[in-house]
Protein backbone atom coordinates (compact mmCIF):
# COMPACT_ATOMS: atom_id res chain seq x y z
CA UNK A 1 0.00 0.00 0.00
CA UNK A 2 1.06 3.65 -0.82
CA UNK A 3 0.63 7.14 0.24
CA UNK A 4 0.76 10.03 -1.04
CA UNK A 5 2.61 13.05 1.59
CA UNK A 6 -1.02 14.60 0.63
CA UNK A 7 -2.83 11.43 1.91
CA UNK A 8 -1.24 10.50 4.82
CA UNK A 9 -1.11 13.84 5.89
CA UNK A 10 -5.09 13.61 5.70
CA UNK A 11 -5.35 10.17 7.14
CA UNK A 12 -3.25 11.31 9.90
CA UNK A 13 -5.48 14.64 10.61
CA UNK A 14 -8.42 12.59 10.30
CA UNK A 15 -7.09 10.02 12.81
CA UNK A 16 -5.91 13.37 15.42
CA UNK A 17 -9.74 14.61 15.17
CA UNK A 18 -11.67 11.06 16.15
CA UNK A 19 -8.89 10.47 18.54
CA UNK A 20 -9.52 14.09 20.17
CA UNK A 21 -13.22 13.20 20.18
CA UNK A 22 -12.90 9.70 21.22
CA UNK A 23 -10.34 9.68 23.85
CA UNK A 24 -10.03 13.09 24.83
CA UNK A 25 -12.63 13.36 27.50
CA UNK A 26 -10.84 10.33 29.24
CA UNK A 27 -7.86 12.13 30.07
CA UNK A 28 -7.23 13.90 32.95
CA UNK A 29 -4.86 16.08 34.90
CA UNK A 30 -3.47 14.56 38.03
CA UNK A 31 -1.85 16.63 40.95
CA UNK A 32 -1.97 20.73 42.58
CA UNK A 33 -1.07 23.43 40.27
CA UNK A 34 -0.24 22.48 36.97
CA UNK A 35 -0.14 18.54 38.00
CA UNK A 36 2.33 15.78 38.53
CA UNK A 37 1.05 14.03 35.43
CA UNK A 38 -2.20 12.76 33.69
CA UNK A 39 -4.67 9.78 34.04
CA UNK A 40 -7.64 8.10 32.83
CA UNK A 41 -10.63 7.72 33.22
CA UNK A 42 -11.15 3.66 33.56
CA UNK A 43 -14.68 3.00 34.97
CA UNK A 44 -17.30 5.11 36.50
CA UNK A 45 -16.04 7.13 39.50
CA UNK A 46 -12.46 5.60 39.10
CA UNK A 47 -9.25 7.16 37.39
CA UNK A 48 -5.82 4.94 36.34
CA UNK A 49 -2.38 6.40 36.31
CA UNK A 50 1.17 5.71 37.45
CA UNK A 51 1.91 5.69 40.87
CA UNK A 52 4.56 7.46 40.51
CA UNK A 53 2.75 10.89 40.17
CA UNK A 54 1.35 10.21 43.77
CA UNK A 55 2.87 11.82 46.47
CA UNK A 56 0.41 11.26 49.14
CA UNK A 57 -3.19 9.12 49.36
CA UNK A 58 -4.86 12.22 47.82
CA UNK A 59 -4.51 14.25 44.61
CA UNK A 60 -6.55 16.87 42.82
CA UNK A 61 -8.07 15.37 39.32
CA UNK A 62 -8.80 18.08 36.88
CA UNK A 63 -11.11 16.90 33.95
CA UNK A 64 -11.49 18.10 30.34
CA UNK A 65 -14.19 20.70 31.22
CA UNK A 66 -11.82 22.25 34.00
CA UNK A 67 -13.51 20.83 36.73
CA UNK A 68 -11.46 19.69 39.72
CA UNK A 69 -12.23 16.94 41.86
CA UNK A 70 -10.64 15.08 44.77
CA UNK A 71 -9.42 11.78 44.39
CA UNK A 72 -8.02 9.35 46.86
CA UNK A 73 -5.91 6.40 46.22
CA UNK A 74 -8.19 2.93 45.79
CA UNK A 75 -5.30 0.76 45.45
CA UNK A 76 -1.90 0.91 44.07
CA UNK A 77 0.75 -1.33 42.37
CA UNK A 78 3.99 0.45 43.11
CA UNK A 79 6.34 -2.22 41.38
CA UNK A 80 3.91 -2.72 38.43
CA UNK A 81 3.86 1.48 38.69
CA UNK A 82 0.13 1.59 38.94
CA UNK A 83 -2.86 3.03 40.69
CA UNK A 84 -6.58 3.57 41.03
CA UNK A 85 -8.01 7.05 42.20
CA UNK A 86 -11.52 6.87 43.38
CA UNK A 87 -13.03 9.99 42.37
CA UNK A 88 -16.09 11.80 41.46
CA UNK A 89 -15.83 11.12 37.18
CA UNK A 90 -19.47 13.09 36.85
CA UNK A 91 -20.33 10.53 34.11
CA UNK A 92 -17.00 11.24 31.92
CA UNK A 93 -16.88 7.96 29.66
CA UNK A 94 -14.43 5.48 30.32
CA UNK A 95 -11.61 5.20 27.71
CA UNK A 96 -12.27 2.10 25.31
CA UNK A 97 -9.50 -0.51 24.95
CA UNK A 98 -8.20 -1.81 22.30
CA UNK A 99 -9.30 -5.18 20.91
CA UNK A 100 -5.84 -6.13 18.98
CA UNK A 101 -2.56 -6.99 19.89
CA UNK A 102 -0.34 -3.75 18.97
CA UNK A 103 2.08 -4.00 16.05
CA UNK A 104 5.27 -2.76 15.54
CA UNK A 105 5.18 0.00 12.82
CA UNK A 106 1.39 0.91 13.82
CA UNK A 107 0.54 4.50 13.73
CA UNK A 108 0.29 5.76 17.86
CA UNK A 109 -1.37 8.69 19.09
CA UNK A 110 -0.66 10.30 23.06
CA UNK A 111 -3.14 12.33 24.45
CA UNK A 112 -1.84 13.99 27.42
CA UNK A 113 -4.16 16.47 29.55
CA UNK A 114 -2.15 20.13 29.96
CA UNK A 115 -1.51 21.91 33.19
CA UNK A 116 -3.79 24.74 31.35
CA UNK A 117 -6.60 22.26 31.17
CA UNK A 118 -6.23 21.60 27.25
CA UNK A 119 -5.47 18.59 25.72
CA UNK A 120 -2.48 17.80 23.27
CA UNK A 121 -2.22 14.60 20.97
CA UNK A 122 0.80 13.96 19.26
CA UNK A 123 1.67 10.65 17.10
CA UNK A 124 4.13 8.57 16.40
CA UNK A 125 4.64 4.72 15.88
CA UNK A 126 5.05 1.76 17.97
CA UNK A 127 8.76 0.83 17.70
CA UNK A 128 8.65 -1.85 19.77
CA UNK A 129 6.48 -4.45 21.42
CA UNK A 130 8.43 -6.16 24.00
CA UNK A 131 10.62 -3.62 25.45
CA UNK A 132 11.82 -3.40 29.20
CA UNK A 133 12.30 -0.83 32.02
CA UNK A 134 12.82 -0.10 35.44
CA UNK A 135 9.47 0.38 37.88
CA UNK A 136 9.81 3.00 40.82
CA UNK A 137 11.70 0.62 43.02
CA UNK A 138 14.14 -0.63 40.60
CA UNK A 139 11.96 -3.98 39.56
CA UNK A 140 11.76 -4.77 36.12
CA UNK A 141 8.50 -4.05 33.86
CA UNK A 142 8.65 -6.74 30.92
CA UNK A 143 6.74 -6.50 27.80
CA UNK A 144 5.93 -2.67 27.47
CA UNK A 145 5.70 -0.67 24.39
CA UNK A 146 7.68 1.23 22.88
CA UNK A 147 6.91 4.62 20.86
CA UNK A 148 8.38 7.84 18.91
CA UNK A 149 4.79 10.28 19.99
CA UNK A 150 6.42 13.02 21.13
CA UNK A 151 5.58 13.67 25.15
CA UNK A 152 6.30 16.48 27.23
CA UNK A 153 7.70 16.29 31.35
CA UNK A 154 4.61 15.61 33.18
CA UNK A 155 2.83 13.29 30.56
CA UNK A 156 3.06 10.10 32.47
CA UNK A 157 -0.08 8.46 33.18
CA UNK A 158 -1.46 9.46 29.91
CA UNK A 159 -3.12 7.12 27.31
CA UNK A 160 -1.57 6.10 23.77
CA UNK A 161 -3.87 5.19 21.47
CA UNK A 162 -4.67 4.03 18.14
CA UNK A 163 -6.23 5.91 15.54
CA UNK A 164 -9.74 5.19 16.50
CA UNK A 165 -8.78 6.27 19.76
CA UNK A 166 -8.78 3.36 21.79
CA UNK A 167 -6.19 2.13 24.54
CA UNK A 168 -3.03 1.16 23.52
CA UNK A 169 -0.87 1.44 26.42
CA UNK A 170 0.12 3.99 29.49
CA UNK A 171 2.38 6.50 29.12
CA UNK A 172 5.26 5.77 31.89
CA UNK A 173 8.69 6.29 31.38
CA UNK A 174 10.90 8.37 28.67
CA UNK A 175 13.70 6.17 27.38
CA UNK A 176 15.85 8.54 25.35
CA UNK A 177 16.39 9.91 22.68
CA UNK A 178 12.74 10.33 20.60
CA UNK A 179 11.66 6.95 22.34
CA UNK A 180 9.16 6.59 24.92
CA UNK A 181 7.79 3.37 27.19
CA UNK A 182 4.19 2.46 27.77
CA UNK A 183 2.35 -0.20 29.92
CA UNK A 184 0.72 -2.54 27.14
CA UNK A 185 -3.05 -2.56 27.48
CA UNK A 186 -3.25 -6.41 27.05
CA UNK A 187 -5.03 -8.70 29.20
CA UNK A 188 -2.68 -9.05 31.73
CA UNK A 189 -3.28 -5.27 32.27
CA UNK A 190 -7.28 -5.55 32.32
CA UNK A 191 -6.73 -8.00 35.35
CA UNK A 192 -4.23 -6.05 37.41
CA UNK A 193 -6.48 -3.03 36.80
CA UNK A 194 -9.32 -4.82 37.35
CA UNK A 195 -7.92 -6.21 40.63
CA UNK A 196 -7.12 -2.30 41.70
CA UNK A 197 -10.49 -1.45 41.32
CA UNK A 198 -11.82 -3.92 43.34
CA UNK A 199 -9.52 -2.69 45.95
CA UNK A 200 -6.90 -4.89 46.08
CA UNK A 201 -3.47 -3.89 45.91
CA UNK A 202 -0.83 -6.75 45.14
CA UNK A 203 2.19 -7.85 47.90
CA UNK A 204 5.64 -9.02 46.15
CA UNK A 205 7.49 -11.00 47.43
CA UNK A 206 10.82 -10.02 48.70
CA UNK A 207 13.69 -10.83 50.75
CA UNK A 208 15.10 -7.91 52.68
CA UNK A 209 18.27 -7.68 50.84
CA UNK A 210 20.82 -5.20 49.76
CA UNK A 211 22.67 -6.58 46.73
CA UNK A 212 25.67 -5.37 45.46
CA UNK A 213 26.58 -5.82 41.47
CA UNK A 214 28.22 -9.17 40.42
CA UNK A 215 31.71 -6.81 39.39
CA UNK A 216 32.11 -5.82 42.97
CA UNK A 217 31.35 -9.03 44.38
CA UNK A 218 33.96 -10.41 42.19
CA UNK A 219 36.10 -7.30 43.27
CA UNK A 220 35.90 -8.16 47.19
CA UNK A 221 36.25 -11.79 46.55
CA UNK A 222 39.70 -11.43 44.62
CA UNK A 223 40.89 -8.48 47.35
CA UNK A 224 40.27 -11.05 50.16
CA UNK A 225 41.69 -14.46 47.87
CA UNK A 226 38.76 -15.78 47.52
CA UNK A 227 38.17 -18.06 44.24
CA UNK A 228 36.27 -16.59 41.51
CA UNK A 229 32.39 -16.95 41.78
CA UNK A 230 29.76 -15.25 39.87
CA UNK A 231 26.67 -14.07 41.90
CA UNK A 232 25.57 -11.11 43.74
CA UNK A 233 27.45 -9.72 46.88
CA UNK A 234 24.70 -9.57 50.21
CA UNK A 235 25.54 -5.85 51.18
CA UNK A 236 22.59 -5.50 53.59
CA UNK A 237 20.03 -7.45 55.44
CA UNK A 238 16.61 -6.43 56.51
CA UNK A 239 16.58 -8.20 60.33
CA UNK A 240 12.86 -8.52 59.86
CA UNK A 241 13.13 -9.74 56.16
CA UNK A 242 12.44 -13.04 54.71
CA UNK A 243 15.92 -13.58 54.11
CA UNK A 244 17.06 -12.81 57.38
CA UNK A 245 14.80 -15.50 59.16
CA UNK A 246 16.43 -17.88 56.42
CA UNK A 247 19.83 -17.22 58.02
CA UNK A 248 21.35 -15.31 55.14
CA UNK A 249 23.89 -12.91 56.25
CA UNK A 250 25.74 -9.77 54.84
CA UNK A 251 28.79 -11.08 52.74
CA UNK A 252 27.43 -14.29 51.28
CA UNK A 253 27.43 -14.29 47.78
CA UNK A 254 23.65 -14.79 45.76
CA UNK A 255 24.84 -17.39 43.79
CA UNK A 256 21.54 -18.83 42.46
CA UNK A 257 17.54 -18.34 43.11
CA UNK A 258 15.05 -21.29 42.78
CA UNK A 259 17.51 -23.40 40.68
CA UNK A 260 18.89 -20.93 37.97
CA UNK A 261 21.80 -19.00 38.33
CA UNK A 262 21.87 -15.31 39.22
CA UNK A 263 24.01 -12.34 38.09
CA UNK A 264 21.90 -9.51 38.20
CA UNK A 265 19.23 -8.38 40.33
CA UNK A 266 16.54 -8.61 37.42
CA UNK A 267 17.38 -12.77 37.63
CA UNK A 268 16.50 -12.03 41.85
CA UNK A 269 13.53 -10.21 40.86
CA UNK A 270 12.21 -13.18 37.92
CA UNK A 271 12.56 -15.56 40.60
CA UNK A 272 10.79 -13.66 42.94
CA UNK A 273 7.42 -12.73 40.40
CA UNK A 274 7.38 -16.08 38.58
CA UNK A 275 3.97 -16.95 38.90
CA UNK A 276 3.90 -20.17 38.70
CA UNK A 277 6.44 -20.24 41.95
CA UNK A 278 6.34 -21.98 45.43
CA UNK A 279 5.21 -20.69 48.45
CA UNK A 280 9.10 -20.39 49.54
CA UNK A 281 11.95 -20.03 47.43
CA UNK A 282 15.67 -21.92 47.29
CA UNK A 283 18.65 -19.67 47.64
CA UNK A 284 22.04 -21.03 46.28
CA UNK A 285 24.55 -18.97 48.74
CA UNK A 286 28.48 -19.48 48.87
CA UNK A 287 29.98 -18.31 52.49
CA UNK A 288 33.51 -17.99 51.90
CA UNK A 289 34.42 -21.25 49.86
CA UNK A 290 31.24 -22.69 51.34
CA UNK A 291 28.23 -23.79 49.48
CA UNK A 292 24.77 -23.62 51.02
CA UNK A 293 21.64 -23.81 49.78
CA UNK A 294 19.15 -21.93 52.50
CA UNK A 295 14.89 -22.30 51.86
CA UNK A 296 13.31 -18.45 52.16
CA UNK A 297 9.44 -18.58 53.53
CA UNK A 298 7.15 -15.78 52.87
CA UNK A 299 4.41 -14.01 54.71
CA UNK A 300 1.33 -13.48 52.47
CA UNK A 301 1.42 -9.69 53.47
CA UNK A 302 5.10 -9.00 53.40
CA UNK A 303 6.76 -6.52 51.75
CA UNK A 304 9.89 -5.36 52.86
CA UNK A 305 13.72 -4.23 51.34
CA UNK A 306 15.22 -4.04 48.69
CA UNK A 307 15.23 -6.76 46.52
């Protein structure tokens, strides 16, 4: 198929307008003078953004018609970067999803709610379907999108959509350069949202460590004549961490986590959100030349450290 510059330049202006009137009215401001970001509009009386724009368990929500509203936190999903504001919507729709799989090379549109109260919808393409980054405690978000629509500081939270201005994804994170990283909305996102609106906010496991990288580990374990060992160096250790009741102490070496090796803390944090894992977890630790393997239980409420 070819276009014209004449055409797509029409296509695409067409596309702007039924995203403006589609998805537009879905997108809100989120934060005190000006905002922290955007958000929206999910369900009736209920608002989705990143919970990174939070900074307390209440936040001002300014809608498309400049009305301001109070919302308070419903339930949040700080690894997964998520959260739920119950607020008064007023009967503003809900944002439709999308009911294909995105595509690399598809056309992408941002709509981001402006500290003025406008709205501004740029596009771009998705460059990227399975991309990776970092959630607001250093866990890893697999499987986001990645897109070229240009966004502005403060545009996190917002929707990207597709030309007939359905969900795509959530605006999160800028990667550099002209690239920027959204939350897919596939149906892995429908149930975590759908678990936030019922109220329920997920625990992750962790084990109350303090990890150091696999070259300093290395590092420490040549200064002292230690033999070589790949693994992660135990720099700190939450005394009321899951870890800690396991007896793992601050200079063992991570060597492995429920039967794979480990050299970064991403390989910690797969073992610790595979879902198809045990209700405790095997640690392969070395203690000087020493190799133990220790068994870490979990609390179904616990959520403490670092990794």
């Amino acid at each position: 198929m070819s276009f014209t510059a004449q055409s797509l330049s029409t296509a695409i202006a067409d596309a702007t307008t039924t995203v403006v009137a589609t998805a537009g009215p879905s997108v809100v401001r989120v934060g005190q003078h000006g905002g922290r970001g955007c958000g929206v509009v999910v369900a009736d009386g209920f608002v989705l953004t990143n919970s990174h724009n939070m900074r307390d368990r209440t936040t001002a929500v300014t809608f498309a018609d400049r009305r301001v509203e109070q919302g308070s936190v419903m339930a949040v999903d700080v690894d997964g970067d998520l959260v739920v504001l119950a607020v008064a919507t007023a009967g503003t729709p809900a944002i439709p999803w999308a009911d294909a799989p995105s595509a690399v090379g598809h056309l992408a549109f941002a709509v981001v709610r402006t500290s003025d109260g406008g709205a501004r919808v740029t596009v771009g393409t998705l460059s990227r379907v399975d991309g990776a980054f970092r959630g607001p405690r250093g866990r890893p978000v697999e499987g986001s999108l990645e897109h070229t629509a240009p966004l502005a500081r403060g545009s996190s939270g917002s929707p990207l959509v597709d030309a007939d201005g359905r969900l795509l994804g959530l605006n999160t994170a800028r990667l550099g350069g002209a690239f920027y990283a959204a939350l897919p909305a596939d149906e892995a996102l429908r149930g975590r949202v759908d678990a936030l609106l019922r109220g329920e906010s997920p625990q992750r496991r962790t084990l109350g460590l303090g990890l150091a990288p696999a070259e300093v580990a290395a590092k420490l374990r040549a200064a002292v004549g230690l033999p070589e060992r790949a693994g992660l160096l135990v720099r700190s250790v939450d005394p009321n961490g899951a870890a800690a009741s396991a007896g793992v102490q601050v200079g063992d070496l991570l060597s492995g986590a429920a039967g794979r090796s480990v050299t970064t803390t991403d390989d910690v944090h797969r073992a610790l959100d595979d879902p198809g894992a045990a209700a405790v977890l095997d640690l392969l630790l070395v203690r000087g030349v020493e190799e133990l393997t220790v068994r870490v239980g979990f609390e179904p409420a616990a959520e403490q450290g670092e990794s």
